[in-house]
N, C-alpha and C. Protein backbone atom coordinates (compact mmCIF):
# COMPACT_ATOMS: atom_id res chain seq x y z
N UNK A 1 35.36 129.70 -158.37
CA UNK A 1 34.26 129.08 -157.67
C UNK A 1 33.08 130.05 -157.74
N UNK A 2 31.86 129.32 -158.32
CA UNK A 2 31.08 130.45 -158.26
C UNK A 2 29.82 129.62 -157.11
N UNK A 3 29.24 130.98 -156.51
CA UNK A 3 28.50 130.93 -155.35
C UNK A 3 26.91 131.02 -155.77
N UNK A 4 26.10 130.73 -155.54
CA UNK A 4 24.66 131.23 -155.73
C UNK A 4 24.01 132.02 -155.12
N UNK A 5 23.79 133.52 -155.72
CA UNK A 5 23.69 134.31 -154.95
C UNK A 5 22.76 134.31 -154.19
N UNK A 6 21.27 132.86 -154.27
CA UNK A 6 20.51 132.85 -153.29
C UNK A 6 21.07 131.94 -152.30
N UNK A 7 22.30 130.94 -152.54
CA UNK A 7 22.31 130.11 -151.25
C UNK A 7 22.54 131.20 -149.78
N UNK A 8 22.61 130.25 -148.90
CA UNK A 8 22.66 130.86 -147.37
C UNK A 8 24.31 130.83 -147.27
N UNK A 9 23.81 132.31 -147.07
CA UNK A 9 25.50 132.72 -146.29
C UNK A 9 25.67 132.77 -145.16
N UNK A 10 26.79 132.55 -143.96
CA UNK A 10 26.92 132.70 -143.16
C UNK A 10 28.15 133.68 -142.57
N UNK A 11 27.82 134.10 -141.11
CA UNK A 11 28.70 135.25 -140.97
C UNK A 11 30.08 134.29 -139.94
N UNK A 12 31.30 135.27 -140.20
CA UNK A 12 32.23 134.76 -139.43
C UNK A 12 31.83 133.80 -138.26
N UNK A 13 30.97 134.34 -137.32
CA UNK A 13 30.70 134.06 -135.96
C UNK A 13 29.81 132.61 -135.74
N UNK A 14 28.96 132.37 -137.35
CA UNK A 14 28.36 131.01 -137.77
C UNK A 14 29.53 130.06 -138.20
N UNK A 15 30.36 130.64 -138.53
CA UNK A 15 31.13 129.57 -139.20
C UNK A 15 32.17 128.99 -138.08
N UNK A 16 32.33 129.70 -137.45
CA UNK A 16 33.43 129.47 -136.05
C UNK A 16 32.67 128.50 -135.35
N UNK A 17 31.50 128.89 -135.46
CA UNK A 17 30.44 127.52 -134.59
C UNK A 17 30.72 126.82 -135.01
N UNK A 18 30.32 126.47 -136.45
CA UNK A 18 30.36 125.21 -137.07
C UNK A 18 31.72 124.41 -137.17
N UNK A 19 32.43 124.98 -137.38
CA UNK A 19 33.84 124.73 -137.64
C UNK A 19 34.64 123.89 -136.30
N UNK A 20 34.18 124.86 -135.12
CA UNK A 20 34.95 124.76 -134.27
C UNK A 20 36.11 125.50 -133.93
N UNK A 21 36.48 126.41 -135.12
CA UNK A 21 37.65 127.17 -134.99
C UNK A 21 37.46 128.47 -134.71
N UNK A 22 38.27 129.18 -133.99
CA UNK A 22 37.95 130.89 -133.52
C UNK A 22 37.93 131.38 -134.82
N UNK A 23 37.04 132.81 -134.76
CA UNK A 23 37.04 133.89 -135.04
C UNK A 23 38.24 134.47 -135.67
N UNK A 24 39.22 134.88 -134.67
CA UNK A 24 40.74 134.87 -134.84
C UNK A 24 41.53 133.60 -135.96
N UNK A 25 41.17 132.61 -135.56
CA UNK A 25 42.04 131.43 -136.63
C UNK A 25 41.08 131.39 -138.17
N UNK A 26 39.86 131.88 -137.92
CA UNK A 26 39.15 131.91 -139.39
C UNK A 26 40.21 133.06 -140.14
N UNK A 27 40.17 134.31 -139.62
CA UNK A 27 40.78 135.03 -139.94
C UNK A 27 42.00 134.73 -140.65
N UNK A 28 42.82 134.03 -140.01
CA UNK A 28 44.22 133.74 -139.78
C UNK A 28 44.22 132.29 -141.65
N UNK A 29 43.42 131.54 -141.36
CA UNK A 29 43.13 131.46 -142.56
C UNK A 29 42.69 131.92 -143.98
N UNK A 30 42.04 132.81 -143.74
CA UNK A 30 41.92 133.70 -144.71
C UNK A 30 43.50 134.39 -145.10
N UNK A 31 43.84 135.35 -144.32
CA UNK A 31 45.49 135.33 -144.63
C UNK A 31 46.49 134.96 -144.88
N UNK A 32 45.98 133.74 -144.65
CA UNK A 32 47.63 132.92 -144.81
C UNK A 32 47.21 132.07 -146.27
N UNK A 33 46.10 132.44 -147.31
CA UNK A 33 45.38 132.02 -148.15
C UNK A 33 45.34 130.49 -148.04
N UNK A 34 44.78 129.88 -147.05
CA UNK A 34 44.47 128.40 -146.90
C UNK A 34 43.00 127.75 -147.15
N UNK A 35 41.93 129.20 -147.77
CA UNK A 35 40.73 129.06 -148.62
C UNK A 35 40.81 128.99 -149.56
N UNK A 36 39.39 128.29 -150.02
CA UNK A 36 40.05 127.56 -151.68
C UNK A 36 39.21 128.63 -152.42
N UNK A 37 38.64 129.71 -151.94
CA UNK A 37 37.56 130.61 -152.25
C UNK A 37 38.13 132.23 -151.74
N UNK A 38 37.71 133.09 -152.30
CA UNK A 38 38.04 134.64 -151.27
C UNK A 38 36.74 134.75 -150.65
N UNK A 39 36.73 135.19 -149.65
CA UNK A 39 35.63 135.41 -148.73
C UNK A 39 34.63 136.75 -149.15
N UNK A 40 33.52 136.46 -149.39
CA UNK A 40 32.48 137.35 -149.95
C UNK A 40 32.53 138.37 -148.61
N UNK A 41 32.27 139.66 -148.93
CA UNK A 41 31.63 140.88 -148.14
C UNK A 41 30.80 141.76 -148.10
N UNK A 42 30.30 141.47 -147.16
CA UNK A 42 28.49 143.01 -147.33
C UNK A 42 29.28 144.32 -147.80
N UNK A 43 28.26 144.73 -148.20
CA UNK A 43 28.84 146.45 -148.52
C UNK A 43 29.32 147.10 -147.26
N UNK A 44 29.23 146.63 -146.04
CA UNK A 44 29.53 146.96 -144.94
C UNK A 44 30.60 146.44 -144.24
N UNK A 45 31.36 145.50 -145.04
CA UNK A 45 32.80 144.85 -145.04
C UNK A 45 32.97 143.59 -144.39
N UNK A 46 31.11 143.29 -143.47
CA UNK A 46 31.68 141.81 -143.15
C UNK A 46 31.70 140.52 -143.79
N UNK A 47 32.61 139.71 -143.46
CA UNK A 47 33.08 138.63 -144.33
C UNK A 47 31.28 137.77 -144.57
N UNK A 48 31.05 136.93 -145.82
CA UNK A 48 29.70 136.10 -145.78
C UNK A 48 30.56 134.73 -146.68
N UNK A 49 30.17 134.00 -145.37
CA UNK A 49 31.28 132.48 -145.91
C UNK A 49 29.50 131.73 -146.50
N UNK A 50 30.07 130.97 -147.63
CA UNK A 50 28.84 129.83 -147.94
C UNK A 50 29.27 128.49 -147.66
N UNK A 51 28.54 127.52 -147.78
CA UNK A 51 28.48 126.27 -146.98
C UNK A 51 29.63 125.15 -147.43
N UNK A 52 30.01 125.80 -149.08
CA UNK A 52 31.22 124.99 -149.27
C UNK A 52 32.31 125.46 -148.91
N UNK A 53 32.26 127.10 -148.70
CA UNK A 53 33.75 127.22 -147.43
C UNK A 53 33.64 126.43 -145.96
N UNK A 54 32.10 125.75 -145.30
CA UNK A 54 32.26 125.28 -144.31
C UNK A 54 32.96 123.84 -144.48
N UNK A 55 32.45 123.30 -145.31
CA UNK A 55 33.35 122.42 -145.78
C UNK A 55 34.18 121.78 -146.10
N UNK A 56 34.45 123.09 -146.80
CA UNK A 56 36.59 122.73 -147.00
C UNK A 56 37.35 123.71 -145.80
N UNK A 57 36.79 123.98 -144.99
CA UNK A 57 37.06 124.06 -143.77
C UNK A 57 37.53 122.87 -142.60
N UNK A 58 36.07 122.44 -142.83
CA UNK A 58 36.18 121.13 -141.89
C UNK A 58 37.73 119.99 -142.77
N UNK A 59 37.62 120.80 -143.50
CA UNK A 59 38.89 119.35 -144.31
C UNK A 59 40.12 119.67 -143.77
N UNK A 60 40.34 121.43 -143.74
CA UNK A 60 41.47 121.71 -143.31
C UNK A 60 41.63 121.68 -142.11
N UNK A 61 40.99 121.50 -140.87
CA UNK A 61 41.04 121.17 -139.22
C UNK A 61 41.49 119.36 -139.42
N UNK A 62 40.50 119.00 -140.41
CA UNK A 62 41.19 117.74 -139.85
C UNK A 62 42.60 117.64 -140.19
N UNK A 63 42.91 118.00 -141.58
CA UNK A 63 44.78 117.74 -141.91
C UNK A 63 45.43 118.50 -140.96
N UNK A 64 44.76 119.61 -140.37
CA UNK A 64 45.89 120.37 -139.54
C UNK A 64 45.62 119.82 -137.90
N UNK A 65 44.55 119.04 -137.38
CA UNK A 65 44.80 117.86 -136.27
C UNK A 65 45.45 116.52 -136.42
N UNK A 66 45.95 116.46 -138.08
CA UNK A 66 46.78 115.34 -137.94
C UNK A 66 48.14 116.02 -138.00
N UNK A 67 48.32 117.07 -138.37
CA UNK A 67 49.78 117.26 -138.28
C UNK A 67 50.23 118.07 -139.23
N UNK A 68 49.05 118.32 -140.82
CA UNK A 68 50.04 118.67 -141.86
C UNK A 68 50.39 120.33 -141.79
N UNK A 69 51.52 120.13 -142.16
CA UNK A 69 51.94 121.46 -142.46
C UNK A 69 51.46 122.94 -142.95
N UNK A 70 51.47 123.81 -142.12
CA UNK A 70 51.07 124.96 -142.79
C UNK A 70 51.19 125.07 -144.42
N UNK A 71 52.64 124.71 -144.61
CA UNK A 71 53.10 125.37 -145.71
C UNK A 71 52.59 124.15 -147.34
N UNK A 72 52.27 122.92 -146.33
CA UNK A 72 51.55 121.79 -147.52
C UNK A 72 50.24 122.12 -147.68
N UNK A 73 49.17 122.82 -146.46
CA UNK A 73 48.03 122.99 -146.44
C UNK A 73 48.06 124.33 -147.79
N UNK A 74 49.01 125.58 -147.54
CA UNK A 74 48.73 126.13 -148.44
C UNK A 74 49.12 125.70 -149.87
N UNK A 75 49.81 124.79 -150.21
CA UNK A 75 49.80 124.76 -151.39
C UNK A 75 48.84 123.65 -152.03
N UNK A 76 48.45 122.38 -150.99
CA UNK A 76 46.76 122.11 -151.02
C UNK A 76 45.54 123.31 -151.71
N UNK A 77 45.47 123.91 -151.13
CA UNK A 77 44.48 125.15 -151.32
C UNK A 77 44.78 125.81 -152.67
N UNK A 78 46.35 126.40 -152.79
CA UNK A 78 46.39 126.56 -154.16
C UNK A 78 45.96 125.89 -155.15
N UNK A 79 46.49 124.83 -154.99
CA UNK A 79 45.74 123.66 -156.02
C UNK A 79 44.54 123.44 -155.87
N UNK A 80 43.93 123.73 -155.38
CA UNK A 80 42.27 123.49 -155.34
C UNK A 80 41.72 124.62 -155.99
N UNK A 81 42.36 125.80 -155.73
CA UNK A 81 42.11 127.37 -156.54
C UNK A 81 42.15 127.00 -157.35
N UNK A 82 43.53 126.75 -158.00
CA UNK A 82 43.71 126.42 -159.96
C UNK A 82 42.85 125.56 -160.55
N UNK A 83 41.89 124.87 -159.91
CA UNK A 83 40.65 124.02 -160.60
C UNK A 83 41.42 122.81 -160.62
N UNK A 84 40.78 121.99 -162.00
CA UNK A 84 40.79 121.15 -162.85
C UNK A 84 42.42 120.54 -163.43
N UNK A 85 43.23 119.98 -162.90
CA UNK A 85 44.18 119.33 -164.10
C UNK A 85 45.66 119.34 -162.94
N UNK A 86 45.37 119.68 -161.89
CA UNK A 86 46.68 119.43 -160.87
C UNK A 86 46.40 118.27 -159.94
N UNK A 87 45.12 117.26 -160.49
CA UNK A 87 44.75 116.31 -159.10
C UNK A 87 46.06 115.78 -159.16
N UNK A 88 47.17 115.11 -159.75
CA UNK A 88 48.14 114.16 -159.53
C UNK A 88 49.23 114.92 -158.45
N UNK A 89 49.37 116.33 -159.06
CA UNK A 89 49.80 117.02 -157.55
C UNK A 89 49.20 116.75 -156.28
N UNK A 90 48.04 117.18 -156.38
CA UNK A 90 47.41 116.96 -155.02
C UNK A 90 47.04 115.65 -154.55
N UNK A 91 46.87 114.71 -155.04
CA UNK A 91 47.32 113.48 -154.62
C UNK A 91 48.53 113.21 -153.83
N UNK A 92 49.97 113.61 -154.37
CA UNK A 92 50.77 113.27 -153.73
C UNK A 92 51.25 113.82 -152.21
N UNK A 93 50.55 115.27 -152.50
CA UNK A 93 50.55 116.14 -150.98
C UNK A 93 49.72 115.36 -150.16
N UNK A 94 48.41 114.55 -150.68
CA UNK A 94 47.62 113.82 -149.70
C UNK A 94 48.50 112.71 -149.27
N UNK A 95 48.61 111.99 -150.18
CA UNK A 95 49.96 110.92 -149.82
C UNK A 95 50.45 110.65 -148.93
N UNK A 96 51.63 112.31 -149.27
CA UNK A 96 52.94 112.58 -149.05
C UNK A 96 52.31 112.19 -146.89
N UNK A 97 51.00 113.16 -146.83
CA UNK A 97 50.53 113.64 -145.61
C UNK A 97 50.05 111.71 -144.80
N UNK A 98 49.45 111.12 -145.17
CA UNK A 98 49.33 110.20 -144.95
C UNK A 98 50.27 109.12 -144.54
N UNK A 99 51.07 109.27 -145.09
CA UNK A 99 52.25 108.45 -144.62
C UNK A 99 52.78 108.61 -143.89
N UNK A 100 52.93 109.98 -143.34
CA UNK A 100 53.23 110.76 -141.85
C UNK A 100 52.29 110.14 -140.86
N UNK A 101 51.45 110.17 -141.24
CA UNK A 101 50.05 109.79 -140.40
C UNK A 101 50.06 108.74 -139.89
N UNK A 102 50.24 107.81 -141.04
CA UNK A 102 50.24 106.54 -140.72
C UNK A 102 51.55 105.85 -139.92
N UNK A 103 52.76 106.63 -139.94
CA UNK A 103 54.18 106.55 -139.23
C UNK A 103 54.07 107.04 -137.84
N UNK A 104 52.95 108.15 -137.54
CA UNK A 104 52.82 108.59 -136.41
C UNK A 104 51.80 108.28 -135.62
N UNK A 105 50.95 106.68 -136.50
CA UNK A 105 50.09 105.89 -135.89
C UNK A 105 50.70 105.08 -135.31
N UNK A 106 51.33 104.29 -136.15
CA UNK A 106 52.35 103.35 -136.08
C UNK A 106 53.21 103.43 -134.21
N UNK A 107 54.33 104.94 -134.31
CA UNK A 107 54.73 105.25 -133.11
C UNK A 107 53.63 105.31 -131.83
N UNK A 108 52.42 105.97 -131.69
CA UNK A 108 51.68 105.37 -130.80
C UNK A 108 51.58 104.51 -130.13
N UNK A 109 51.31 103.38 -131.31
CA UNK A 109 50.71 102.00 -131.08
C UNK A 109 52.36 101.50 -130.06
N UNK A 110 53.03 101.67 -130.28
CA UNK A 110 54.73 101.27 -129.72
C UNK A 110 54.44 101.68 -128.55
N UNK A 111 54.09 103.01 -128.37
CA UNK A 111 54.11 103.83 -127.12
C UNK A 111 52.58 103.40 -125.90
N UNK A 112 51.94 103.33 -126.83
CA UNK A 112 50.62 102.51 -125.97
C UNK A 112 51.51 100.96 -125.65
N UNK A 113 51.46 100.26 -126.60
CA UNK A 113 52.27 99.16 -125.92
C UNK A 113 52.84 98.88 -124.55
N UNK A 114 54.43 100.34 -124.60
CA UNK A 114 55.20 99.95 -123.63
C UNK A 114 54.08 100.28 -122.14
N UNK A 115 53.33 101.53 -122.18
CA UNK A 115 52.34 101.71 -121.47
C UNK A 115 51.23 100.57 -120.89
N UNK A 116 50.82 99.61 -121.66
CA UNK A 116 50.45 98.80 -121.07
C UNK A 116 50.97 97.66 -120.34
N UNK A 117 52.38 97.24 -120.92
CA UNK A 117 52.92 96.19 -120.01
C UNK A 117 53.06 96.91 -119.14
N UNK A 118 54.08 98.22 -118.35
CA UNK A 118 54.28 99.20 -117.53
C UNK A 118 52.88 99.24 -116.64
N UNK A 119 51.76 99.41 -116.71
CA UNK A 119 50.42 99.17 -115.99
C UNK A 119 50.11 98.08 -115.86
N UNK A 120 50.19 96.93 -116.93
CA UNK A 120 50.33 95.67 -115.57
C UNK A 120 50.91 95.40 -114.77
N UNK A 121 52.57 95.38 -115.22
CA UNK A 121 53.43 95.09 -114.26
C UNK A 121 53.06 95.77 -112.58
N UNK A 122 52.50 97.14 -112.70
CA UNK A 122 52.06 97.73 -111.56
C UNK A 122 51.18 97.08 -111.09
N UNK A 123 50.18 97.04 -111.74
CA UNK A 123 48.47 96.44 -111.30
C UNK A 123 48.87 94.86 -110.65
N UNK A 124 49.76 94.14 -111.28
CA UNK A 124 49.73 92.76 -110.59
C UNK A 124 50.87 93.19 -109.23
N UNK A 125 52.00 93.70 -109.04
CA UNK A 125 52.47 94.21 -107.94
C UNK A 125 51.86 94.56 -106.67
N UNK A 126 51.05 95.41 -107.26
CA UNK A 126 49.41 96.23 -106.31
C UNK A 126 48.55 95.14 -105.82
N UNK A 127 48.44 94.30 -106.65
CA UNK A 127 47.46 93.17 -106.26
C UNK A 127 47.78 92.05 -105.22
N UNK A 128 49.53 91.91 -105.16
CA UNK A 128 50.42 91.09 -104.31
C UNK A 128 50.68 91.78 -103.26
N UNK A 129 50.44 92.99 -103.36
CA UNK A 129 51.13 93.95 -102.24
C UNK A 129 52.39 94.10 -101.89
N UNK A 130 52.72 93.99 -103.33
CA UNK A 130 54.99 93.85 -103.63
C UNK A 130 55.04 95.04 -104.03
N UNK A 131 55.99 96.05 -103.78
CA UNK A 131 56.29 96.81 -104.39
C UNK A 131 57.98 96.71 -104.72
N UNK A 132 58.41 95.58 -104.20
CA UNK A 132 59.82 95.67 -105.00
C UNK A 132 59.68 94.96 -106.20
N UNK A 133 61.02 95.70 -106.75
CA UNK A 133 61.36 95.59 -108.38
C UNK A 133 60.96 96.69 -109.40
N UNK A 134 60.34 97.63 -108.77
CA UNK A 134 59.53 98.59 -109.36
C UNK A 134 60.60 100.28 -109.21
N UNK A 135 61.16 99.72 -109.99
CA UNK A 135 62.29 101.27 -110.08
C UNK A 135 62.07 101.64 -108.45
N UNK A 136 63.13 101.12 -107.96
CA UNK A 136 63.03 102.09 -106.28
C UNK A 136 64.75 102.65 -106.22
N UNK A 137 64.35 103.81 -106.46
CA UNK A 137 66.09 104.77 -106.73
C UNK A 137 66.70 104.41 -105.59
N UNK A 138 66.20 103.76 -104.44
CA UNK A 138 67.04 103.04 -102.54
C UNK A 138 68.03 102.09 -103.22
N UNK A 139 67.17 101.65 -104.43
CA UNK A 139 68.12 99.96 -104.82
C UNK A 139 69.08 100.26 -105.88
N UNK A 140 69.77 101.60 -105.52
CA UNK A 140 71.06 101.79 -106.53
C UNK A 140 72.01 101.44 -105.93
């Protein structure tokens, strides 16, 4: 990946803004090589991220608020390192990740469900001023 050495760089502490992610977890990315880039440094050793590390930043918060795996995110990233000619790999890691997603939408929607009959059943009870029938551990 090459950078332009006039675009705008930003320092750790900009990018954590933007990102949303600590200081500490930028870091923690960088180490655990889940950048698709190595992080540029002043002669004075601090890190200078450019705007397409903010980027594929923001990509990796979202797969890692849906769920995906450390160990799929890094090999995501690898493949994004190696360039050109692994998209059918990385397709299937997107996939693979999606279908999780969409299985763990799926379970929600079940779980909101039982949640809403469970809150009517209350709300019309409440409204009669009945409270029997409503799990009362007396009526074992």
């Amino acid at each position: 990946m090459t950078v332009d050495a006039d675009a705008e760089t930003l320092s750790i502490g900009e990018v954590a803004e933007r990102t949303g992610l600590s200081v500490h977890a930028l870091r923690f990315y960088e180490r655990e090589g889940l950048l698709v880039g190595p992080v540029r440094r002043t002669t004075g050793g601090r890190r200078q991220y450019a705007a397409v590390d903010v980027d594929w930043l923001h990509i990796c918060v979202k797969l890692r608020e849906s769920g995906m795996p450390l160990a799929d995110l890094r090999q995501f990233a690898a493949l994004v390192r190696q360039g050109p000619g692994n998209e059918a790999e990385r397709l299937e890691l997107l996939d693979c990740h999606r279908r999780r997603v969409d299985a763990q939408i799926q379970a929600l929607v079940e779980c909101r469900e039982v949640i809403v009959r469970k809150v009517d059943i209350y709300a019309d009870h409440l409204n009669r001023g009945q409270a029997g029938g409503l799990w009362d551990p007396t009526e074992r």
